[in-house]
PDB file of N, CA and C in Angstrom:
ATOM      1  N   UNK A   1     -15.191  10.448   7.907  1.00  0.00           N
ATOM      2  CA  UNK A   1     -15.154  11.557   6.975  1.00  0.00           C
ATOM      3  C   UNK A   1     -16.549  11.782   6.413  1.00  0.00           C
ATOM      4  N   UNK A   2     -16.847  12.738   6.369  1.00  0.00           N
ATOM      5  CA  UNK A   2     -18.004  13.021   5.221  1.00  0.00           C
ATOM      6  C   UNK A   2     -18.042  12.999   4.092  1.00  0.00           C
ATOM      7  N   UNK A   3     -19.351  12.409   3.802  1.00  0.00           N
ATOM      8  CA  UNK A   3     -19.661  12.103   2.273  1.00  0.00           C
ATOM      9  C   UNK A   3     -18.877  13.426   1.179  1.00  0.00           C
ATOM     10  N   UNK A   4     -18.723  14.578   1.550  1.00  0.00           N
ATOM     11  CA  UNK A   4     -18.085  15.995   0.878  1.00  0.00           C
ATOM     12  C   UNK A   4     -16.732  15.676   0.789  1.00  0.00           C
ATOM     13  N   UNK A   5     -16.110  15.378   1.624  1.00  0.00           N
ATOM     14  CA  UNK A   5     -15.490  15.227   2.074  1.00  0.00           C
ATOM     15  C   UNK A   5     -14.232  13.874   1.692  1.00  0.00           C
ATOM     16  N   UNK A   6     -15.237  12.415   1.800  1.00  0.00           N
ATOM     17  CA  UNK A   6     -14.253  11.699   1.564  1.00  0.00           C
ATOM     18  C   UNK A   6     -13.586  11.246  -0.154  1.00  0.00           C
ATOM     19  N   UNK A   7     -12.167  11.269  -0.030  1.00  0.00           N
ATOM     20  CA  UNK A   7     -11.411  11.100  -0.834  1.00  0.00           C
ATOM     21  C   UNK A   7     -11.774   9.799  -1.336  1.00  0.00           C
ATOM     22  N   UNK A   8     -11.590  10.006  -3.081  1.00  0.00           N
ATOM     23  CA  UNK A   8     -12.525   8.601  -3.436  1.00  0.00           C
ATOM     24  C   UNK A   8     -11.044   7.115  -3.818  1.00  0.00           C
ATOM     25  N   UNK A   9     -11.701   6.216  -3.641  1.00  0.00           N
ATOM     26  CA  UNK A   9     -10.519   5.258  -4.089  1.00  0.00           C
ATOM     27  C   UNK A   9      -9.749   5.028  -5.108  1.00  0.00           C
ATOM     28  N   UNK A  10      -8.797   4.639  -4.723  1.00  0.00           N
ATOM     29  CA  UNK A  10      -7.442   4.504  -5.862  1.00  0.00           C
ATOM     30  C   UNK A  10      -8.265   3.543  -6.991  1.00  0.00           C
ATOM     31  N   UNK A  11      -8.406   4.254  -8.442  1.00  0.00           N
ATOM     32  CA  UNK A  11      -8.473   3.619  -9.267  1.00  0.00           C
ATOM     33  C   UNK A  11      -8.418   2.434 -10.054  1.00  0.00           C
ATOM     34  N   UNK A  12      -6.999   1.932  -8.974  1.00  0.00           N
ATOM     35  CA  UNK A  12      -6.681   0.525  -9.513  1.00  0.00           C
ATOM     36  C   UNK A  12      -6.875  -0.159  -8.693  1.00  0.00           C
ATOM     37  N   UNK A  13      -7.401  -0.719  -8.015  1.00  0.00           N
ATOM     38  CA  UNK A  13      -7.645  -1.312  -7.151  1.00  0.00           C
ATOM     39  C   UNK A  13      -8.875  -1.883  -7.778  1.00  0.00           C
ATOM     40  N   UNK A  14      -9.293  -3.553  -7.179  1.00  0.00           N
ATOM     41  CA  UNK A  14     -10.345  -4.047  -7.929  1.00  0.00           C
ATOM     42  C   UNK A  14     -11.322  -3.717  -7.003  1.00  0.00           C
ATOM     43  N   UNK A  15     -12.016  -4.111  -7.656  1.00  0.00           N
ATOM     44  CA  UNK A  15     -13.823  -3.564  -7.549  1.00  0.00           C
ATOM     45  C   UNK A  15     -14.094  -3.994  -5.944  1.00  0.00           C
ATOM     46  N   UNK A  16     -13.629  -5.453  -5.476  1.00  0.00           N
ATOM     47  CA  UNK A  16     -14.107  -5.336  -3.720  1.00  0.00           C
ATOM     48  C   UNK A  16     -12.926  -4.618  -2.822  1.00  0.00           C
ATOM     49  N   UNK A  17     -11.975  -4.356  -3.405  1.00  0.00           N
ATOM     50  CA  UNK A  17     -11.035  -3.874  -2.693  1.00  0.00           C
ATOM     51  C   UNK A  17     -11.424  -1.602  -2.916  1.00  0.00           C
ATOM     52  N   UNK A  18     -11.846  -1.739  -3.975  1.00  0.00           N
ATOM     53  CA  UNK A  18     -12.799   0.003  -3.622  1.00  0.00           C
ATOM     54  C   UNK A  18     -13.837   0.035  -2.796  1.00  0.00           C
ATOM     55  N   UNK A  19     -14.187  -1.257  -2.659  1.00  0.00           N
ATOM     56  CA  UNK A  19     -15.886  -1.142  -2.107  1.00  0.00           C
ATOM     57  C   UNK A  19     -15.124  -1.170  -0.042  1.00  0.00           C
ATOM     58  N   UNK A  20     -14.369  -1.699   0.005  1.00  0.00           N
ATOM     59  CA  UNK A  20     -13.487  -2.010   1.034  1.00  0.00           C
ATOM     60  C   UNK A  20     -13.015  -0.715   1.885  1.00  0.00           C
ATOM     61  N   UNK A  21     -12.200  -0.466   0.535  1.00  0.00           N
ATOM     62  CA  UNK A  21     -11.599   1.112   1.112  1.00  0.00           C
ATOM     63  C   UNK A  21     -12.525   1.905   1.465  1.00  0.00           C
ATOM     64  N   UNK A  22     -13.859   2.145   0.660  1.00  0.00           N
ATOM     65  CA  UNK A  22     -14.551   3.098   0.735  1.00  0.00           C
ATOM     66  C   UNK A  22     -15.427   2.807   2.833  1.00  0.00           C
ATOM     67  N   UNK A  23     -15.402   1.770   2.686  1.00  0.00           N
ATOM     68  CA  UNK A  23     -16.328   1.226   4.095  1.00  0.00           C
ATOM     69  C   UNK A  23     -15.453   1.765   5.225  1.00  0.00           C
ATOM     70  N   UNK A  24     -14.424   1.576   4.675  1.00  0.00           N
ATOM     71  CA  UNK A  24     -13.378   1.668   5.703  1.00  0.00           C
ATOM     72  C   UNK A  24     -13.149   3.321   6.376  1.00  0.00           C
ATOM     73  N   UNK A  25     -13.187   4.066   4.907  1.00  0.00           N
ATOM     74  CA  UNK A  25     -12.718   5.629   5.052  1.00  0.00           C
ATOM     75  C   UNK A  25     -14.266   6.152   5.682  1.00  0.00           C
ATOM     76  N   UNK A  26     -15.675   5.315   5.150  1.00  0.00           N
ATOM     77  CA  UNK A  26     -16.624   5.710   6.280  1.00  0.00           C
ATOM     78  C   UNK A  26     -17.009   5.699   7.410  1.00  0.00           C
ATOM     79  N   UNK A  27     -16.168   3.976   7.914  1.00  0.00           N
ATOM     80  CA  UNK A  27     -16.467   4.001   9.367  1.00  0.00           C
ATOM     81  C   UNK A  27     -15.376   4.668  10.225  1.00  0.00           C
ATOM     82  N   UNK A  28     -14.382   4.808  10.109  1.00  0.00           N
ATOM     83  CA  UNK A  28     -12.926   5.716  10.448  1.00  0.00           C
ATOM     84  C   UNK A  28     -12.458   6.419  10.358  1.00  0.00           C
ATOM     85  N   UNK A  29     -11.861   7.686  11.565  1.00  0.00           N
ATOM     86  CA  UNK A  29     -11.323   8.832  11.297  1.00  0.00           C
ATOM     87  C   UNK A  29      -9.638   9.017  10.805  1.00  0.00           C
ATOM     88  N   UNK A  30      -9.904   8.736   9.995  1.00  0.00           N
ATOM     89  CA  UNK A  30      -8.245   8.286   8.982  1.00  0.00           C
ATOM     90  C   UNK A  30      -7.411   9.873   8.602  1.00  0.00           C
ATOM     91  N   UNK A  31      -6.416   9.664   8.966  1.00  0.00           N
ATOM     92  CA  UNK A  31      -5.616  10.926   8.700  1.00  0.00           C
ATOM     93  C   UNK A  31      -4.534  10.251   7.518  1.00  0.00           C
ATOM     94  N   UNK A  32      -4.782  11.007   6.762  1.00  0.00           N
ATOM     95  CA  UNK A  32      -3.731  11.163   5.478  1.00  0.00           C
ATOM     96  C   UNK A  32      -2.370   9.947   5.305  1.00  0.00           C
ATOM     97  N   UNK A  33      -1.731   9.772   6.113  1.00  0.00           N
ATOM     98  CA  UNK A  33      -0.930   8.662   6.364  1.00  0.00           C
ATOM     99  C   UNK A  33      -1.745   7.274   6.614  1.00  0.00           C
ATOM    100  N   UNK A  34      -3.174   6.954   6.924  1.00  0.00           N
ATOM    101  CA  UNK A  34      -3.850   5.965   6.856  1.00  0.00           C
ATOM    102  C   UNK A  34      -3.898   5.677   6.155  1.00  0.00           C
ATOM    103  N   UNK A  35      -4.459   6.825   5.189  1.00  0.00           N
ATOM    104  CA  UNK A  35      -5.215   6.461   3.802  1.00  0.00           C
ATOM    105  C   UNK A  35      -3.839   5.421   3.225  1.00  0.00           C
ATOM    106  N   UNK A  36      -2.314   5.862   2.932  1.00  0.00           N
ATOM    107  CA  UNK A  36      -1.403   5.251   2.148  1.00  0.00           C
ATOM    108  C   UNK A  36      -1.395   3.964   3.252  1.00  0.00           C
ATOM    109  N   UNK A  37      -1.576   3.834   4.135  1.00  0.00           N
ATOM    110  CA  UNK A  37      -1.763   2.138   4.821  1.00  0.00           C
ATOM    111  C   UNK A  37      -2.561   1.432   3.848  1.00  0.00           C
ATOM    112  N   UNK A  38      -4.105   2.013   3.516  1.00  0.00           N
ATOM    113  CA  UNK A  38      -4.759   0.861   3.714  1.00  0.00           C
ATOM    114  C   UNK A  38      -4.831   1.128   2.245  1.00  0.00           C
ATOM    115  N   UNK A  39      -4.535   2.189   1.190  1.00  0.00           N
ATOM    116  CA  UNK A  39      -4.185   1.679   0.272  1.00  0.00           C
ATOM    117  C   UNK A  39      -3.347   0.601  -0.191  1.00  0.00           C
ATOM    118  N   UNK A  40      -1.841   0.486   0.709  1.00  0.00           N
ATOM    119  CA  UNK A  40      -1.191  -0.505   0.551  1.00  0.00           C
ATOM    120  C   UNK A  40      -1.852  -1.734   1.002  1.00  0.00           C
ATOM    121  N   UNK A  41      -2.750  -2.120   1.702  1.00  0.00           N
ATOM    122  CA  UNK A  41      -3.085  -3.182   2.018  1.00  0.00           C
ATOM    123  C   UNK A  41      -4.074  -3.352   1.280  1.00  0.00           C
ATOM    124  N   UNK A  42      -4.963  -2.643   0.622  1.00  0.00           N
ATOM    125  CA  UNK A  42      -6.000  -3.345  -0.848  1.00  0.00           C
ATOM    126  C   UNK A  42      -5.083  -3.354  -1.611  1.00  0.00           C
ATOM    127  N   UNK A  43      -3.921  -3.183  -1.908  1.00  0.00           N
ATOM    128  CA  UNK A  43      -3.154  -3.546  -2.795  1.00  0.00           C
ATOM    129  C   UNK A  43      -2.505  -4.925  -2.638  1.00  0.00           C
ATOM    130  N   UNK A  44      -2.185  -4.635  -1.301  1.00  0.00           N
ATOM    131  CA  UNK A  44      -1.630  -5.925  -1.319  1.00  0.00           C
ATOM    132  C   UNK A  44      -2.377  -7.302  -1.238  1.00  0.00           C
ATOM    133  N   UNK A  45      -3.783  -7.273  -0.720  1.00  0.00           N
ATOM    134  CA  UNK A  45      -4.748  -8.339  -1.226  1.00  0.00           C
ATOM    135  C   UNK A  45      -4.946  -8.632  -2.161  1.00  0.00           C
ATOM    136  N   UNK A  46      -5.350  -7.551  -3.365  1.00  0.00           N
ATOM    137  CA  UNK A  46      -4.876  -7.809  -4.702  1.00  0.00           C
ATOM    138  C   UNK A  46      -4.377  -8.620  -5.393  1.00  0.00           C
ATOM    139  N   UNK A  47      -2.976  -8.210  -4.922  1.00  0.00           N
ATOM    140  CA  UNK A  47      -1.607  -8.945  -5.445  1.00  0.00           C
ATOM    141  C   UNK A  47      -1.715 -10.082  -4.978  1.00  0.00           C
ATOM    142  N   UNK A  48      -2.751 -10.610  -3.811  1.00  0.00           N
ATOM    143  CA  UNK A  48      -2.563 -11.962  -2.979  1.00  0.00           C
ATOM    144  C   UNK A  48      -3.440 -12.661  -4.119  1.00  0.00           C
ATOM    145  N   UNK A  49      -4.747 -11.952  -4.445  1.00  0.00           N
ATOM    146  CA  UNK A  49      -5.815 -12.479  -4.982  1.00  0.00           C
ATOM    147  C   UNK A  49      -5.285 -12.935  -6.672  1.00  0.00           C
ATOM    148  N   UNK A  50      -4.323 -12.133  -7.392  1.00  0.00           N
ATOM    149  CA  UNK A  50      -3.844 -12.378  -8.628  1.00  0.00           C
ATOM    150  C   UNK A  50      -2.974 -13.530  -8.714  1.00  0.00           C
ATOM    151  N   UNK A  51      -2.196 -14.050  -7.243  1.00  0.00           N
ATOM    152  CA  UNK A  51      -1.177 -14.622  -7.490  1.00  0.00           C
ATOM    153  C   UNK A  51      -1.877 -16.078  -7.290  1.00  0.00           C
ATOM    154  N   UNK A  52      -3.044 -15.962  -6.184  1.00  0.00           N
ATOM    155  CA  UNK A  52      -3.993 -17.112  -6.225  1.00  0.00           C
ATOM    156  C   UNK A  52      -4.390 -17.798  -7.368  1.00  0.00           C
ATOM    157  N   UNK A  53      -5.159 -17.022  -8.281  1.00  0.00           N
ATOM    158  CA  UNK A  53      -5.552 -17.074  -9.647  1.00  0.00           C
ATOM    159  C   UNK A  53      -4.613 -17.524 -10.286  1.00  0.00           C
ATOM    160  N   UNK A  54      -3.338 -17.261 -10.745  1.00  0.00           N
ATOM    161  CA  UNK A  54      -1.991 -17.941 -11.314  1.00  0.00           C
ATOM    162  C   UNK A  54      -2.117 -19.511 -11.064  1.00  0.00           C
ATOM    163  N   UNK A  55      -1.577 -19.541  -9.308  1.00  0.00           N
ATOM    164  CA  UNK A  55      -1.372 -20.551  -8.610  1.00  0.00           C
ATOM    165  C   UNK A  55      -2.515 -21.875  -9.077  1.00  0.00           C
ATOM    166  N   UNK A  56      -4.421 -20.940  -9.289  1.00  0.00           N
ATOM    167  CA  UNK A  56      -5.016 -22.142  -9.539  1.00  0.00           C
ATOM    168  C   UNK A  56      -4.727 -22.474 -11.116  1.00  0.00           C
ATOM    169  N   UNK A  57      -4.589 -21.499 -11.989  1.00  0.00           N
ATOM    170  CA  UNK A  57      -4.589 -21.899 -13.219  1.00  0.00           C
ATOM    171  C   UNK A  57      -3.004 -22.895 -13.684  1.00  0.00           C
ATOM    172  N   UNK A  58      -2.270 -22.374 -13.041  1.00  0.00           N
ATOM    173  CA  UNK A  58      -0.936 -23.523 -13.564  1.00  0.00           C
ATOM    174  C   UNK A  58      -0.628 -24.321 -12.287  1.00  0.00           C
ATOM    175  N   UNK A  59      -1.100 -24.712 -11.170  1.00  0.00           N
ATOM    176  CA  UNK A  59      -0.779 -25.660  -9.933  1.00  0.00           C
ATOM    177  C   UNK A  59       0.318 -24.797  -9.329  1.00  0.00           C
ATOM    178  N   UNK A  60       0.296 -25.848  -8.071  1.00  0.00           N
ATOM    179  CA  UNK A  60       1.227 -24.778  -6.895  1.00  0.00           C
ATOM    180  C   UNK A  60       2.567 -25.474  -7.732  1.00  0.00           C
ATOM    181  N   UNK A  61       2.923 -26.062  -8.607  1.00  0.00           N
ATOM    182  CA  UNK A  61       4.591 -26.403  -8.987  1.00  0.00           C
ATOM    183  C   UNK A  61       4.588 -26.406 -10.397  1.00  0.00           C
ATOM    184  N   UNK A  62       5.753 -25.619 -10.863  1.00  0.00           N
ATOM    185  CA  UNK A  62       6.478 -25.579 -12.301  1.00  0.00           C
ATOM    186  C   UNK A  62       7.413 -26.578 -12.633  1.00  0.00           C
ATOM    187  N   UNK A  63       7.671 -27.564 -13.759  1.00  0.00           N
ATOM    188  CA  UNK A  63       8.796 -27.428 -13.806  1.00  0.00           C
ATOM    189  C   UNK A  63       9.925 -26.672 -14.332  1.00  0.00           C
ATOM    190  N   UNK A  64      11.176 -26.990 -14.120  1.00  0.00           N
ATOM    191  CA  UNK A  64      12.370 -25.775 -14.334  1.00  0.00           C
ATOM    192  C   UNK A  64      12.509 -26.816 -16.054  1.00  0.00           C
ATOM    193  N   UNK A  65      13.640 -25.938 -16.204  1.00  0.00           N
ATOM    194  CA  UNK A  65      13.989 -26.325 -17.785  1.00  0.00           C
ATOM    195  C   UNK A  65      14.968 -27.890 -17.970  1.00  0.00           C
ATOM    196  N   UNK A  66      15.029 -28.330 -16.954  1.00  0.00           N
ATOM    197  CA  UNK A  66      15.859 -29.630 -16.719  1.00  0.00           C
ATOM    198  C   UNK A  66      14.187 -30.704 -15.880  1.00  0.00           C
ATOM    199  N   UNK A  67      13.412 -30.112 -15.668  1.00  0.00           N
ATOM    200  CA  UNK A  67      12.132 -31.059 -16.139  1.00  0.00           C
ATOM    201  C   UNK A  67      11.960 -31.506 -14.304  1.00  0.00           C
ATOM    202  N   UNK A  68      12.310 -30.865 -13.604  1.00  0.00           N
ATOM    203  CA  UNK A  68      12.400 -30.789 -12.218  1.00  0.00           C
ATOM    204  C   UNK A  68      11.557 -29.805 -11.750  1.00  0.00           C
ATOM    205  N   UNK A  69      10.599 -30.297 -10.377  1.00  0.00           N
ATOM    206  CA  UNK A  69       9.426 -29.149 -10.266  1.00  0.00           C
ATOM    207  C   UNK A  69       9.973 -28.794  -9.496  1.00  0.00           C
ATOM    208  N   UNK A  70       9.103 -27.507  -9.673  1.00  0.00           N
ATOM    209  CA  UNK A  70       9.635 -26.375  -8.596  1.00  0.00           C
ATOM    210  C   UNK A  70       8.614 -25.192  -7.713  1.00  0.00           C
ATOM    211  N   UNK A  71       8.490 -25.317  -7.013  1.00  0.00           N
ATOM    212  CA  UNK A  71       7.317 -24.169  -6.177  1.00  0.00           C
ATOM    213  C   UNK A  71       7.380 -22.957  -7.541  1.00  0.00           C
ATOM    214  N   UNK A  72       6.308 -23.149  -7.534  1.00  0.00           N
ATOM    215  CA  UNK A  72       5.656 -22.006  -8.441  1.00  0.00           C
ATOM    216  C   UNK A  72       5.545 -20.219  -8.004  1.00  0.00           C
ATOM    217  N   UNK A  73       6.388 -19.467  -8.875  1.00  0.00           N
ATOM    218  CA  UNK A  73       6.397 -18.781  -7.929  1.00  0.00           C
ATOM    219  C   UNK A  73       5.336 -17.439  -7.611  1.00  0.00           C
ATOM    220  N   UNK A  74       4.116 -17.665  -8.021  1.00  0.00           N
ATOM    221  CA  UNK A  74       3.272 -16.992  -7.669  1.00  0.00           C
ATOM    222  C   UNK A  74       2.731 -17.582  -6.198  1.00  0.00           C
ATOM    223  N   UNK A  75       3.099 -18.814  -5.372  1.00  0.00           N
ATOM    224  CA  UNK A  75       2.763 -19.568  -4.250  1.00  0.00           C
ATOM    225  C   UNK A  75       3.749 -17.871  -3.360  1.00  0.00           C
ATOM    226  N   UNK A  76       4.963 -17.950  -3.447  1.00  0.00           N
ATOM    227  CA  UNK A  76       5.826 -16.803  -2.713  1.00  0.00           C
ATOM    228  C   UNK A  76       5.286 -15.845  -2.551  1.00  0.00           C
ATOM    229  N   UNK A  77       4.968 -15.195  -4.309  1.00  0.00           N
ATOM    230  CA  UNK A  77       3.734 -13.475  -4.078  1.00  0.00           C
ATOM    231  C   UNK A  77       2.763 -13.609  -3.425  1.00  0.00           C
ATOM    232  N   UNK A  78       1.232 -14.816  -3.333  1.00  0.00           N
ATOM    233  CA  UNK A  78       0.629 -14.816  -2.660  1.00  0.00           C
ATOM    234  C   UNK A  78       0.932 -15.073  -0.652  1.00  0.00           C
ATOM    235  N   UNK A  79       1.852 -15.459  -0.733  1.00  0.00           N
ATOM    236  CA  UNK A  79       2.194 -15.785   0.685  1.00  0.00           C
ATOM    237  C   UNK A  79       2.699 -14.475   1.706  1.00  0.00           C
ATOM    238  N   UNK A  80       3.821 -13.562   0.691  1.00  0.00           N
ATOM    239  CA  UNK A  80       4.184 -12.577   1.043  1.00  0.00           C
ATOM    240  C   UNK A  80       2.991 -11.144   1.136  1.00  0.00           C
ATOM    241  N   UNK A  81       2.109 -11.263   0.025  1.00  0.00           N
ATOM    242  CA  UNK A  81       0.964 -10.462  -0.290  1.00  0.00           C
ATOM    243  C   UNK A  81       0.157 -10.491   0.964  1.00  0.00           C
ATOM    244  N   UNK A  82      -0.256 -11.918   1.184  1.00  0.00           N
ATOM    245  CA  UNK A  82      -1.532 -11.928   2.663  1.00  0.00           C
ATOM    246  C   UNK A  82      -0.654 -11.498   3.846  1.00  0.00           C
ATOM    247  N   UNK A  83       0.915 -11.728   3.929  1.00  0.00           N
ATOM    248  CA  UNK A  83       1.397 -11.368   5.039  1.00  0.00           C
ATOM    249  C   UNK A  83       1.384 -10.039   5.229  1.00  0.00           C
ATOM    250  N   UNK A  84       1.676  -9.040   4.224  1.00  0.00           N
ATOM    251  CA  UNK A  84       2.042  -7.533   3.988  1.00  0.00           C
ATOM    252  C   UNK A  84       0.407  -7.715   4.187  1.00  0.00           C
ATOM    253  N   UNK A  85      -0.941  -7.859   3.691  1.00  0.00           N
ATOM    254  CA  UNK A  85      -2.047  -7.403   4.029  1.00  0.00           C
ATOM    255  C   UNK A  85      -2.099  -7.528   5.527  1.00  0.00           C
ATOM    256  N   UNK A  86      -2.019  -8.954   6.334  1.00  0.00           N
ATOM    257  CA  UNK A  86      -2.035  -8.328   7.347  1.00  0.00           C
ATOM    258  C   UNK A  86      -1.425  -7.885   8.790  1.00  0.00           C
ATOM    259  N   UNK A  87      -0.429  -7.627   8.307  1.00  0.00           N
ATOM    260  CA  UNK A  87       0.661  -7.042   8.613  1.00  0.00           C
ATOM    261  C   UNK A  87      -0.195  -5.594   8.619  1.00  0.00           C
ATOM    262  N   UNK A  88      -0.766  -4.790   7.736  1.00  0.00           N
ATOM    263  CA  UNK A  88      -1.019  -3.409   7.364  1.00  0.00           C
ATOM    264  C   UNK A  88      -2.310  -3.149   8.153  1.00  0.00           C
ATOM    265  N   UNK A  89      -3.266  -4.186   8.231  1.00  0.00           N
ATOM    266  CA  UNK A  89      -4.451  -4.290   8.834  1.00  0.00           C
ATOM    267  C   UNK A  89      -4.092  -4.191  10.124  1.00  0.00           C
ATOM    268  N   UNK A  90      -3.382  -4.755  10.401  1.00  0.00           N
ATOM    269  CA  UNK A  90      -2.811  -5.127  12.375  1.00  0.00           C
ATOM    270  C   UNK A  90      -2.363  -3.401  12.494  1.00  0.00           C
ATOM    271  N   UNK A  91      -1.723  -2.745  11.673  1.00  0.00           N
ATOM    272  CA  UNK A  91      -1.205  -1.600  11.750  1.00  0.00           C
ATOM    273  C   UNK A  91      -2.431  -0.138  11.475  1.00  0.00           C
ATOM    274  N   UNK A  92      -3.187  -0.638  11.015  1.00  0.00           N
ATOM    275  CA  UNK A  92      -3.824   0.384  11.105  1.00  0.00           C
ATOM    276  C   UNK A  92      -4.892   0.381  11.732  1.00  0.00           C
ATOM    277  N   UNK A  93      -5.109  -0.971  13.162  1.00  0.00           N
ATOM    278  CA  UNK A  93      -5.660  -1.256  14.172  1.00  0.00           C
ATOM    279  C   UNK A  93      -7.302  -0.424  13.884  1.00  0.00           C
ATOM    280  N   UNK A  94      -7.524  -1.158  13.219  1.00  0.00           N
ATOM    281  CA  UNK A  94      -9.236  -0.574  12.138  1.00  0.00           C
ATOM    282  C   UNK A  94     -10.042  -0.531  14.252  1.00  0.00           C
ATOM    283  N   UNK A  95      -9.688  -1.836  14.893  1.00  0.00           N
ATOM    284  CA  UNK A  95     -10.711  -1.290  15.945  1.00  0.00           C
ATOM    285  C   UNK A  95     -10.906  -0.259  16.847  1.00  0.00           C
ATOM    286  N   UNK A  96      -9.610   0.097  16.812  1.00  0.00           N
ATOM    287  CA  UNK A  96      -8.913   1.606  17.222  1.00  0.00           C
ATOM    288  C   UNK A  96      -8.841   1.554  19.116  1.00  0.00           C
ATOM    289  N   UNK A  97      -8.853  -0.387  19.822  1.00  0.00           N
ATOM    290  CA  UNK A  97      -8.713  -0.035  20.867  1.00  0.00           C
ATOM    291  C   UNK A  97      -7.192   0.395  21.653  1.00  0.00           C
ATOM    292  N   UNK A  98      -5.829   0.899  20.807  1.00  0.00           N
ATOM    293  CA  UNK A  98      -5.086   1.212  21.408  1.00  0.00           C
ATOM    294  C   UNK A  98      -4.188   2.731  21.084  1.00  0.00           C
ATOM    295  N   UNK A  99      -5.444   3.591  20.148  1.00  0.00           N
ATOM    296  CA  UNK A  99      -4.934   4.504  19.773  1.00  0.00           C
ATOM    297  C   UNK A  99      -6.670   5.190  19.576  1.00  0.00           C
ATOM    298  N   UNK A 100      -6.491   6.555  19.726  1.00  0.00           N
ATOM    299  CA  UNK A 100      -7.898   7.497  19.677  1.00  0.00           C
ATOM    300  C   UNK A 100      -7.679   7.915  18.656  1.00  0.00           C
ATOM    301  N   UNK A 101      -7.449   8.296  17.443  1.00  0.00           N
ATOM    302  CA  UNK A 101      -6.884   7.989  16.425  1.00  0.00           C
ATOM    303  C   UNK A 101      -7.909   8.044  15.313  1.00  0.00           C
ATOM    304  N   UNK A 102      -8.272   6.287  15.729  1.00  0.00           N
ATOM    305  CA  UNK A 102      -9.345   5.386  15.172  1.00  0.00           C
ATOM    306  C   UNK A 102     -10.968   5.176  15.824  1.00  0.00           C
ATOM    307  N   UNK A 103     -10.888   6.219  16.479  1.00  0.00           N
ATOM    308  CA  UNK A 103     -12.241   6.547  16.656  1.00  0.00           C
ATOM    309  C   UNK A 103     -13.244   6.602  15.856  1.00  0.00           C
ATOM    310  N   UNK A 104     -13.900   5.179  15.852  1.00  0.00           N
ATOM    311  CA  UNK A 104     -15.181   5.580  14.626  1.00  0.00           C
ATOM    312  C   UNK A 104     -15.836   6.604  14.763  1.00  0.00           C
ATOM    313  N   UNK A 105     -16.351   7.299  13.206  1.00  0.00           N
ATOM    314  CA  UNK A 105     -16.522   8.475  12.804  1.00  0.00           C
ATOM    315  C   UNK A 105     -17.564   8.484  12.948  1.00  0.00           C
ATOM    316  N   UNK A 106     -18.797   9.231  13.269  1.00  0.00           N
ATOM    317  CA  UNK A 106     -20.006   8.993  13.701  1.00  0.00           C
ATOM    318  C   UNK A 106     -20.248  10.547  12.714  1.00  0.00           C
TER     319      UNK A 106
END
């Protein structure tokens, strides 16, 4: 896309995950349904990266209210988060060798 042109990043998204999107929407000819891919997938790194942060600040185990540990459950969000990231990445095949599609944008 061109600099005129390209649509700027979702707001909420943290600061390497805009810098991300933005690399991304420059090197790739992304049609409108991309864009909500790979939004979902800086999102969902995100969510991987927040649940990490949890995970280091209280350990990978809680205990429950009977004093028994228990997988913590930000270990689940981060696990499910990196899978949905790349899960979304595999899907929007950034190298573009099985769809013309993804023809880097020159």
């Amino acid at each position: 896309m061109t600099p005129a042109r390209r649509p700027s990043a979702p707001s909420h998204l943290s600061a390497p995950m805009k810098a991300w999107w933005r690399q991304v929407v420059d090197d790739y000819s992304l049609e409108p349904h991309h864009l909500l891919l790979l939004t979902q997938a800086c999102e969902a790194h995100d969510r991987a990266t927040q649940a990490r942060k949890q995970v280091d600040a209280d350990g990978p185990t809680i205990a429950d209210r009977f004093g028994q540990l228990r997988p913590h459950p930000a270990v689940q969000i981060e696990r499910d988060s990196r899978a949905a990231f790349a899960r979304l990445v595999r899907q929007l095949d950034l190298e573009g060798e099985g769809d013309p599609l993804y023809r880097r944008s020159t």
